[in-house]
Protein backbone atom coordinates (compact mmCIF):
# COMPACT_ATOMS: atom_id res chain seq x y z
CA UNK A 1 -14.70 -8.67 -7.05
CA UNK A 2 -14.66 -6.62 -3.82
CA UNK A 3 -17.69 -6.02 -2.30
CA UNK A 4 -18.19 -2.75 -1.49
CA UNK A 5 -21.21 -3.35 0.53
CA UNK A 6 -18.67 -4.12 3.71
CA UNK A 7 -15.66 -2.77 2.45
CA UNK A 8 -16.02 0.48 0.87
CA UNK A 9 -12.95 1.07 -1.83
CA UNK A 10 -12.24 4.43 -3.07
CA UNK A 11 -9.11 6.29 -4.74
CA UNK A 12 -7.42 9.55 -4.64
CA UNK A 13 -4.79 9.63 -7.24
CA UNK A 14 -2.29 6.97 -6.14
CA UNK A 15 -3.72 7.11 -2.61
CA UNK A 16 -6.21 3.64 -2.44
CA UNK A 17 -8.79 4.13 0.42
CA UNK A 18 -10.44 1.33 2.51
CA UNK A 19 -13.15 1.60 4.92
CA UNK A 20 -14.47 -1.35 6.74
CA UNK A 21 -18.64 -1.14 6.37
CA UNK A 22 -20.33 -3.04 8.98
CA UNK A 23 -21.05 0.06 11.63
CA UNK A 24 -23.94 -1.91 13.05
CA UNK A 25 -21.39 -4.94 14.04
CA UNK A 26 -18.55 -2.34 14.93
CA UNK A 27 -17.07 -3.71 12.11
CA UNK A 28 -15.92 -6.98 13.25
CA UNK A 29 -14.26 -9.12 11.11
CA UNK A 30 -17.21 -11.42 9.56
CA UNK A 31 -15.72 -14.13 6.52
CA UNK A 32 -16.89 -11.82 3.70
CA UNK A 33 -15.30 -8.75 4.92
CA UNK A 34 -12.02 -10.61 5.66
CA UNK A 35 -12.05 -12.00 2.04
CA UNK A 36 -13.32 -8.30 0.07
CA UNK A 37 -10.01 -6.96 2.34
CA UNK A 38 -7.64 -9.35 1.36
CA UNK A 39 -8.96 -9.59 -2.16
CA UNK A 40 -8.02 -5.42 -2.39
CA UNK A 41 -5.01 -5.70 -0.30
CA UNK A 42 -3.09 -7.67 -2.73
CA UNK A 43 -4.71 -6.05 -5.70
CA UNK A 44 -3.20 -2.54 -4.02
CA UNK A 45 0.37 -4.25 -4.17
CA UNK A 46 -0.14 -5.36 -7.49
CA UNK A 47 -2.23 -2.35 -9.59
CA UNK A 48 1.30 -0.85 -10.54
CA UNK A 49 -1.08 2.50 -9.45
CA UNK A 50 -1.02 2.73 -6.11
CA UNK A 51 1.57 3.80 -3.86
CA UNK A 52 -0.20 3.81 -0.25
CA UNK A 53 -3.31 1.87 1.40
CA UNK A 54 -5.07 3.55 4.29
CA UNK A 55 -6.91 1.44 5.93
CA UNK A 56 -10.13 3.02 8.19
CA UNK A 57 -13.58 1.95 9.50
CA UNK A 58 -17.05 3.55 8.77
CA UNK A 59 -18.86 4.58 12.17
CA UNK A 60 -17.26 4.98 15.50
CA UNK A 61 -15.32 2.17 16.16
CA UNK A 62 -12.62 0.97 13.78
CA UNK A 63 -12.82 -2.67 14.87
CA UNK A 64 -13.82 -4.61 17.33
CA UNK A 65 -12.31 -7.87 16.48
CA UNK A 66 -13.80 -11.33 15.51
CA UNK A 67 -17.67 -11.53 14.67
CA UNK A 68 -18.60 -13.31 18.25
CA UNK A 69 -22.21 -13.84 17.25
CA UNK A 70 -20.82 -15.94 13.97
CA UNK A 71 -18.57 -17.53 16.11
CA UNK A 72 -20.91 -19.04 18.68
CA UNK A 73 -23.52 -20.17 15.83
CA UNK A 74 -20.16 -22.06 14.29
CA UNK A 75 -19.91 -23.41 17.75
CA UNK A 76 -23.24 -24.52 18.45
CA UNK A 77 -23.71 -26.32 14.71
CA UNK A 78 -20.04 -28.40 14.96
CA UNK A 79 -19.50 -31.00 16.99
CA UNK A 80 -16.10 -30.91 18.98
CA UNK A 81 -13.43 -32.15 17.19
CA UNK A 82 -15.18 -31.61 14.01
CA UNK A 83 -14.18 -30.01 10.83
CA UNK A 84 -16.27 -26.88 10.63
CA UNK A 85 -15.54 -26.43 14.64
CA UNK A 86 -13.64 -23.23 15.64
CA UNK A 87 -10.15 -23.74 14.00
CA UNK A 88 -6.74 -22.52 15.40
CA UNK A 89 -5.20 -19.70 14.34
CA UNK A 90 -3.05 -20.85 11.32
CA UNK A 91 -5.95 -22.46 9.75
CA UNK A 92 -8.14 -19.62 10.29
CA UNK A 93 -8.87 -16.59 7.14
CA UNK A 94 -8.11 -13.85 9.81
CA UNK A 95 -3.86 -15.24 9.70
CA UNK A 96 -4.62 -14.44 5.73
CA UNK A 97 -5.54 -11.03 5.79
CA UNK A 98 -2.99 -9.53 9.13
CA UNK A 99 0.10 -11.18 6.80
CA UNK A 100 -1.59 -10.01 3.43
CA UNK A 101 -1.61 -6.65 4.96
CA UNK A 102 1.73 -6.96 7.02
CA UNK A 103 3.16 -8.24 3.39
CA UNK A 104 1.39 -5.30 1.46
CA UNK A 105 4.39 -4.27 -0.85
CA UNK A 106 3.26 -0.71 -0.33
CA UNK A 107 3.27 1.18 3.13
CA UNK A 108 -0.63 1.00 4.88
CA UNK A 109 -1.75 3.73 7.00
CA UNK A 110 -4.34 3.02 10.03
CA UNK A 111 -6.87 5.36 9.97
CA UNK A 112 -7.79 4.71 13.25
CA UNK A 113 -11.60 6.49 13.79
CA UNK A 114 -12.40 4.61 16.61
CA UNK A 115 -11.84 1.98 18.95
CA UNK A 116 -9.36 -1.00 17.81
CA UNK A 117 -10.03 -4.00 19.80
CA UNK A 118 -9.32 -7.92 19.90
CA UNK A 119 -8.79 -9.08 15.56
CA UNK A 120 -9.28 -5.31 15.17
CA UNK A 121 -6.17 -4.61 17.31
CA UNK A 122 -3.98 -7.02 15.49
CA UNK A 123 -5.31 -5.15 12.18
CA UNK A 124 -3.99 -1.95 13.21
CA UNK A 125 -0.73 -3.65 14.08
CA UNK A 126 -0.15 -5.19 10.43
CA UNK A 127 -0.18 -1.63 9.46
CA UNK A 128 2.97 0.68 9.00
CA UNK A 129 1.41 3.99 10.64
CA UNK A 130 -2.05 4.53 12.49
CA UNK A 131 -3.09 7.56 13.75
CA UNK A 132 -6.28 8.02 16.05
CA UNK A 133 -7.78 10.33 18.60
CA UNK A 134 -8.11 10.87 22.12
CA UNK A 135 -11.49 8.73 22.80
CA UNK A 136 -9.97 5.77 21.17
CA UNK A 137 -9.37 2.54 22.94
CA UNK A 138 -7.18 0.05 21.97
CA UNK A 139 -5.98 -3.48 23.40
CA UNK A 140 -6.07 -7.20 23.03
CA UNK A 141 -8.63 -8.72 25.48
CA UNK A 142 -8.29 -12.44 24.33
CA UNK A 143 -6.68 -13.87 27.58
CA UNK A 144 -9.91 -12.99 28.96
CA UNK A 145 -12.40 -14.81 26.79
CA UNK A 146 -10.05 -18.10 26.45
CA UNK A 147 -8.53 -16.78 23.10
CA UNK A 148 -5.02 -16.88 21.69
CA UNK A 149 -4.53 -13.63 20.14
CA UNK A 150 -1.55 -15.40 17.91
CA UNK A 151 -0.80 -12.60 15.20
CA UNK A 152 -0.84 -9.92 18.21
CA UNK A 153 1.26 -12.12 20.37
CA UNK A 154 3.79 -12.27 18.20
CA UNK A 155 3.23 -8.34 16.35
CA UNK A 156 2.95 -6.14 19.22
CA UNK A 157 6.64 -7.02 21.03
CA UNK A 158 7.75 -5.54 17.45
CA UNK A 159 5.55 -2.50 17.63
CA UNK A 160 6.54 -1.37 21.83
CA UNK A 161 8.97 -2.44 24.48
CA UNK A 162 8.90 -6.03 25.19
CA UNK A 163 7.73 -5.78 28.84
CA UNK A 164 4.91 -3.39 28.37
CA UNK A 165 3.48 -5.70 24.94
CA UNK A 166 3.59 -8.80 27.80
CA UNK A 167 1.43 -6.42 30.56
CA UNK A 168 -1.08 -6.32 27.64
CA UNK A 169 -0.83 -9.48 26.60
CA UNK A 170 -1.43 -11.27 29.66
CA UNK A 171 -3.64 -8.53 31.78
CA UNK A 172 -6.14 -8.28 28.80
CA UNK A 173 -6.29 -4.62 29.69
CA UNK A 174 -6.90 -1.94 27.25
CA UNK A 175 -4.78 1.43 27.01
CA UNK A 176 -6.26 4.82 25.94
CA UNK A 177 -5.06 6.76 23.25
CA UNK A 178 -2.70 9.05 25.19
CA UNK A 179 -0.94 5.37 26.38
CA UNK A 180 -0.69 4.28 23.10
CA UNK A 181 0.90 7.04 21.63
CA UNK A 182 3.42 7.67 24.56
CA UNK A 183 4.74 3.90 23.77
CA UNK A 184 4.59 3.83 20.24
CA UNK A 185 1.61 2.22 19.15
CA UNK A 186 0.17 5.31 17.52
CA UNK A 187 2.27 7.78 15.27
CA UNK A 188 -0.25 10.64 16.04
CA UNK A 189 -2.80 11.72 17.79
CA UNK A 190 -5.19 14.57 15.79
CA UNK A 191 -8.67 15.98 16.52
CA UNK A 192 -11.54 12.94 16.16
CA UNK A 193 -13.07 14.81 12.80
CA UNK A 194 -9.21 15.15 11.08
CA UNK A 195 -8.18 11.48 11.73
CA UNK A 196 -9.12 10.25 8.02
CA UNK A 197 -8.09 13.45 6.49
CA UNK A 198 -4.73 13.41 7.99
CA UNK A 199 -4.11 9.77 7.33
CA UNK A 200 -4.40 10.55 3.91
CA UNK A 201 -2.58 13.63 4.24
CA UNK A 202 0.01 11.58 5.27
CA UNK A 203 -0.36 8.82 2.71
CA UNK A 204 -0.42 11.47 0.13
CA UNK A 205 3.25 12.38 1.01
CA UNK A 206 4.39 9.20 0.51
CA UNK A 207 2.92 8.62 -2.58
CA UNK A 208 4.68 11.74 -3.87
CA UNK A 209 8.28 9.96 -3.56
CA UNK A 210 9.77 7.55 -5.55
CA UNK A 211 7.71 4.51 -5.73
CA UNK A 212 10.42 2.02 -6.14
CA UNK A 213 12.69 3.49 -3.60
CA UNK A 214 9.45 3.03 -1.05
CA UNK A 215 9.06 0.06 -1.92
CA UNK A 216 12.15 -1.09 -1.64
CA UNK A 217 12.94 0.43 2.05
CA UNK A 218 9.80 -1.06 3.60
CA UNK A 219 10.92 -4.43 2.65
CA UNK A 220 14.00 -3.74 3.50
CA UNK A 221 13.01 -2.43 7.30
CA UNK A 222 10.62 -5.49 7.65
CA UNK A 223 12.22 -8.14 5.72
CA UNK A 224 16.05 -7.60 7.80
CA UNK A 225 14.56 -7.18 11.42
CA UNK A 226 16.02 -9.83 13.20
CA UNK A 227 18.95 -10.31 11.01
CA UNK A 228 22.46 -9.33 12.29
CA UNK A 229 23.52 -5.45 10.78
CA UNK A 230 26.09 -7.06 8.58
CA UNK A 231 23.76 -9.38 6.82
CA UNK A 232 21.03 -6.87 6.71
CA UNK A 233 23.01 -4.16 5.08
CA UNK A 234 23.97 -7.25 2.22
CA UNK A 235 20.09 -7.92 1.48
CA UNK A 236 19.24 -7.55 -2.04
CA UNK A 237 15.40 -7.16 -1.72
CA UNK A 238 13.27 -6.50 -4.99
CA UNK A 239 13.90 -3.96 -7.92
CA UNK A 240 17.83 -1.84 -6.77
CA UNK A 241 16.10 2.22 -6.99
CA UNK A 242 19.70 2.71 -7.46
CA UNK A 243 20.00 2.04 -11.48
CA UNK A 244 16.46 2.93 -11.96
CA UNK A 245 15.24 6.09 -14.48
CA UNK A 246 13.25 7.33 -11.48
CA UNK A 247 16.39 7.83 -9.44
CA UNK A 248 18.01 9.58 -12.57
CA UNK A 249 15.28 11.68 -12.82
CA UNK A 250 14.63 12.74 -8.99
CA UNK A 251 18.30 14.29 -9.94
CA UNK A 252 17.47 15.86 -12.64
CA UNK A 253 14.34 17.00 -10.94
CA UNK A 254 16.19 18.52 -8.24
CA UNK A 255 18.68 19.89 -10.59
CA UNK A 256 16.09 21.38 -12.11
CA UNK A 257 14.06 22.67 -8.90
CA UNK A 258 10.64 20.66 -10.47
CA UNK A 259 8.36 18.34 -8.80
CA UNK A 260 9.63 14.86 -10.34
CA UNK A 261 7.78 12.73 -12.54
CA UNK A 262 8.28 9.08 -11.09
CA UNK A 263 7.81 5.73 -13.57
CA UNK A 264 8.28 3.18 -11.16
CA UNK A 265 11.04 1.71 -13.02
């Protein structure tokens, strides 16, 4: 079960809402929040309901990243070396959750209400879309606390040009809102008070296309990214949205000048 004291879970027809709830922590990334959003996550992909995730943060800040404070008590009650000591970032449940969401069959919308910093960064960057407003912040500031940022080292040269994900990388610096959207990062910037309502706006027109045929090209854009064209355009990746009734009946639909009624099959 999710617990919706930290992660607040909510629907709107085929439209699944998540909001992270710990505004007093800004929202960073304790164990039990990272478990309640992987635990929805993959029940999203699975429900055979919903059709898009957006993903936002309750308060001002979307995320600020790991809990620090849990960290350092982990630090000071292991040894070095030890077991429970600070683990590295492929034995760690934040690596679960960015590929869980990166992996979500359907498409993930940031709602981006605030600041996205550090582990709350690399969240935003398993999404498909984020949108946020002009007071947001966003960056990964790990090189300067003696961090790896791994999931955002390899993420965010997909996401922008090459040479401007190393400047981040390596400087630690931040970029405002007006940065991010100029290289990429952000799809759109919209008044702070309209950032949630048009992420779902935007979620909601997704969800009123074929669900199979969504499906099918977001694995397709992510799965053949590094592959040559030839291979890519040879993939064969889940259920073909060419022999399926809801592609007969978006014809029909259209034929017909009606909304379509989409199966999933």
């Amino acid at each position: 079960m999710v617990d919706e004291e930290i992660l607040q879970v909510s629907r709107d027809a085929h439209v699944l809402l998540l909001k992270l709830n710990r505004p007093e922590r800004r929202n960073a990334l304790s164990r039990g929040l990272l478990q309640a959003l992987s635990e929805a996550v993959l029940a999203a992909g699975d429900d055979g309901t919903t059709r898009c995730v957006v993903l936002s943060g309750e308060g001002p800040v979307f995320c600020s990243g790991a809990d620090l404070k849990d960290m350092g008590q982990q630090d000071e009650h292991a040894s070095e070396g030890s077991a429970a000591a600070w683990r590295g970032p492929n034995a760690r449940v934040e690596r679960t959750v960015f590929e869980i969401l990166l992996d979500c069959p359907v498409p993930v919308v940031a709602a981006l209400n605030g600041s996205a910093i550090a582990g709350g960064f690399e969240l935003a960057l398993a999404c498909d879309m984020r949108l946020s407003h002009a007071g947001a912040r966003f960056g990964l500031p790990e090189a300067k606390i003696g961090m790896g940022a791994n999931f955002g080292s390899v993420m965010l040269a997909r996401r922008v040009a090459a040479a401007l994900a190393m400047e981040m990388l390596c400087t630690g610096d931040t970029m405002d809102a007006q940065r991010a959207l100029q290289i990429g990062f952000l799809n759109a910037l919209v008044d702070e008070d309209q950032v949630l309502a048009s992420s779902m706006a935007l979620a909601h027109r997704i969800a009123a296309n074929a669900p199979l045929s969504v499906r099918r090209m977001k694995a397709n854009a992510l799965k053949t990214l590094d592959l040559p064209v030839a291979a890519a355009l040879r993939m064969d990746i889940g259920p073909s949205p060419y022999t399926s009734e809801d592609r007969r009946e978006g014809v029909r639909a259209f034929l017909e000048k009606r909304a379509p009624v989409w199966r999933g099959r």
